[in-house]
Protein backbone atom coordinates (compact mmCIF):
# COMPACT_ATOMS: atom_id res chain seq x y z
CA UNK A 1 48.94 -18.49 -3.49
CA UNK A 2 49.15 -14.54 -3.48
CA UNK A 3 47.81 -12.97 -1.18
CA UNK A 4 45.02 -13.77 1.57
CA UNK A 5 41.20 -13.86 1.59
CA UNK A 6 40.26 -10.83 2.68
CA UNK A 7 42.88 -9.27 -0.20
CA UNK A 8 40.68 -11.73 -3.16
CA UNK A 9 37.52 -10.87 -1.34
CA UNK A 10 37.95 -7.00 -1.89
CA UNK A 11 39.78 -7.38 -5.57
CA UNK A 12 36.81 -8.97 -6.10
CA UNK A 13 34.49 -6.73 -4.71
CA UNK A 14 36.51 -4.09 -6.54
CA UNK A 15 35.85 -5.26 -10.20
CA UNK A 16 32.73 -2.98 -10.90
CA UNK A 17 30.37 -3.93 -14.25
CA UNK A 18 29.84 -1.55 -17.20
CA UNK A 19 25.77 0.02 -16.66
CA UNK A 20 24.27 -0.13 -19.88
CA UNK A 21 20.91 1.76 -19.90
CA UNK A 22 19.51 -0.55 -23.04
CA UNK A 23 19.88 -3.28 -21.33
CA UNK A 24 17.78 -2.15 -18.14
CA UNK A 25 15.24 -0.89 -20.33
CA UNK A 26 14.64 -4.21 -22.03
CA UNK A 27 14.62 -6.18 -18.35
CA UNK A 28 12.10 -3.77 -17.54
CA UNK A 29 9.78 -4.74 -20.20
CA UNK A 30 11.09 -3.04 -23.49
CA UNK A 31 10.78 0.51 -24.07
CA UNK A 32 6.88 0.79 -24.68
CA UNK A 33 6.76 0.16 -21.11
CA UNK A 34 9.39 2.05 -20.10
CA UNK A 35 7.98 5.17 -21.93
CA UNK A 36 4.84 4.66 -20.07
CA UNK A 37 6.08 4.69 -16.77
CA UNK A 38 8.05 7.92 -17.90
CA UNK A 39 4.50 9.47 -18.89
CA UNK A 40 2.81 8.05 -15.96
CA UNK A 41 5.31 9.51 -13.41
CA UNK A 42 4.88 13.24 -15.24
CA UNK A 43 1.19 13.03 -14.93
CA UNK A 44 1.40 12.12 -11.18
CA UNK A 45 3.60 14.78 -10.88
CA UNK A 46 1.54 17.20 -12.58
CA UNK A 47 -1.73 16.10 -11.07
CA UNK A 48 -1.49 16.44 -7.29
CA UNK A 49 -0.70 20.08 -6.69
CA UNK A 50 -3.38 20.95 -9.38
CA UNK A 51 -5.86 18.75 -7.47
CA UNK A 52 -4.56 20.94 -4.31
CA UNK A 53 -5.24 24.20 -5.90
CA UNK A 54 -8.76 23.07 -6.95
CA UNK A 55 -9.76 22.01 -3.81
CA UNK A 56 -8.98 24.92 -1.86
CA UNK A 57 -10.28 27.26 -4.91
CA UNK A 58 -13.39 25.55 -6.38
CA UNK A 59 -14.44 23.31 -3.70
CA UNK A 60 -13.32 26.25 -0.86
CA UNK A 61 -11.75 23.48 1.45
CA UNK A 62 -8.60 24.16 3.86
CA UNK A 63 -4.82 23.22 2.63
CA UNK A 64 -5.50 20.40 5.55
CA UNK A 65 -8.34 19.11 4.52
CA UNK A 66 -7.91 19.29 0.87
CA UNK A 67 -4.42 17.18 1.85
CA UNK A 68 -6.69 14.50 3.95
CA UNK A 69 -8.94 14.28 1.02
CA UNK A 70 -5.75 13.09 -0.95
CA UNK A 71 -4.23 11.16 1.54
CA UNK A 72 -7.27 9.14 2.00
CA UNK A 73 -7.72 8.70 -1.59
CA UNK A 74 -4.19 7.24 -2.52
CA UNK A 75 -4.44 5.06 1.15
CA UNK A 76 -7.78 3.86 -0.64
CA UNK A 77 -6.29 2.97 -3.55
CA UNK A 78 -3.29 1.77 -2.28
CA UNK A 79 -5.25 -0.95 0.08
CA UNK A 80 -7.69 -2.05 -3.10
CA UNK A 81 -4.64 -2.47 -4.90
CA UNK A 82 -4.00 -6.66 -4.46
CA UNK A 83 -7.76 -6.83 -3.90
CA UNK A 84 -8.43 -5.41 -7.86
CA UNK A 85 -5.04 -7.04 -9.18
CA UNK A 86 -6.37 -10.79 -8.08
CA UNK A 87 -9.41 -9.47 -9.82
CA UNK A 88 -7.80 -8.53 -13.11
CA UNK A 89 -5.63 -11.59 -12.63
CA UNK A 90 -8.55 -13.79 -12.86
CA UNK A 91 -10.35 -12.27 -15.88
CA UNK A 92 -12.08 -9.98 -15.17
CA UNK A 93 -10.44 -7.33 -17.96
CA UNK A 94 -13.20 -5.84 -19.33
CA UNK A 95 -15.18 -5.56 -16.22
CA UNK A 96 -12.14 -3.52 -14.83
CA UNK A 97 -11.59 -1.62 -17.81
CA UNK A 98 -15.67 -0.88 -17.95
CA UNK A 99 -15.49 0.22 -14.34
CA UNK A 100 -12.53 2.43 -14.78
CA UNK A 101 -14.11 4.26 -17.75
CA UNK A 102 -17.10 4.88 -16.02
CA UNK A 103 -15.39 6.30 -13.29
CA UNK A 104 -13.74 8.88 -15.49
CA UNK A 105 -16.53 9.44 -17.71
CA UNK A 106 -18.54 10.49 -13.54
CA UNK A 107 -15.62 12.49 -12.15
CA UNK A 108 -15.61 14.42 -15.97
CA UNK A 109 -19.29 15.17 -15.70
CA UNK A 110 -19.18 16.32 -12.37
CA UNK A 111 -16.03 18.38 -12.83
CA UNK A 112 -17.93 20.16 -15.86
CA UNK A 113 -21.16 20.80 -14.46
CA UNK A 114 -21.37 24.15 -12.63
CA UNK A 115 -22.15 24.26 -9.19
């Protein structure tokens, strides 16, 4: 036999695989989904400094506050999360999706009416 363990252990450890971006896109769910998340990231991105600036200029609240406000929001959302996914999980689809559109159609309203 050539050489020891340790020697086979770290030719082995060594021998490095080929990435092949295709490939991770399809184990991630094909590139639909993959396009989505790209989309969804950018508009997360985008969103939170805006919602910054228009709570310290429209709604007149502190940097800290207006922070709070959106640290308590995605802590919210973050702790409904199982909670709503059992929920969805279960059936409940269109309920969810009603919910969710009547959310945004509020939060439109009220960002369009003048104070």
């Amino acid at each position: 036999m050539v050489g020891s363990a340790a020697e086979r252990t770290v030719d082995a450890m060594a021998t490095t695989t080929k990435l092949q971006p295709r490939a991770l896109v399809r184990a991630s769910g094909g590139p639909r989904y993959a396009v989505a998340l790209a989309v969804d990231a950018l508009g997360t991105g985008l969103l939170r400094p805006f919602l910054l600036l228009y709570g310290m200029t429209v709604l007149r609240l502190s940097a800290s506050a207006t922070g709070i406000a959106m640290t308590v929001g995605v802590v919210v959302g973050l702790v409904c999360m199982p909670a709503v996914g059992r929920w969805l999980d279960r059936g409940a689809r269109s309920t969810g999706l009603a919910s969710h559109g009547s959310a945004a159609l509020w939060g439109s309203l009220a960002a369009a009416t003048p104070s």
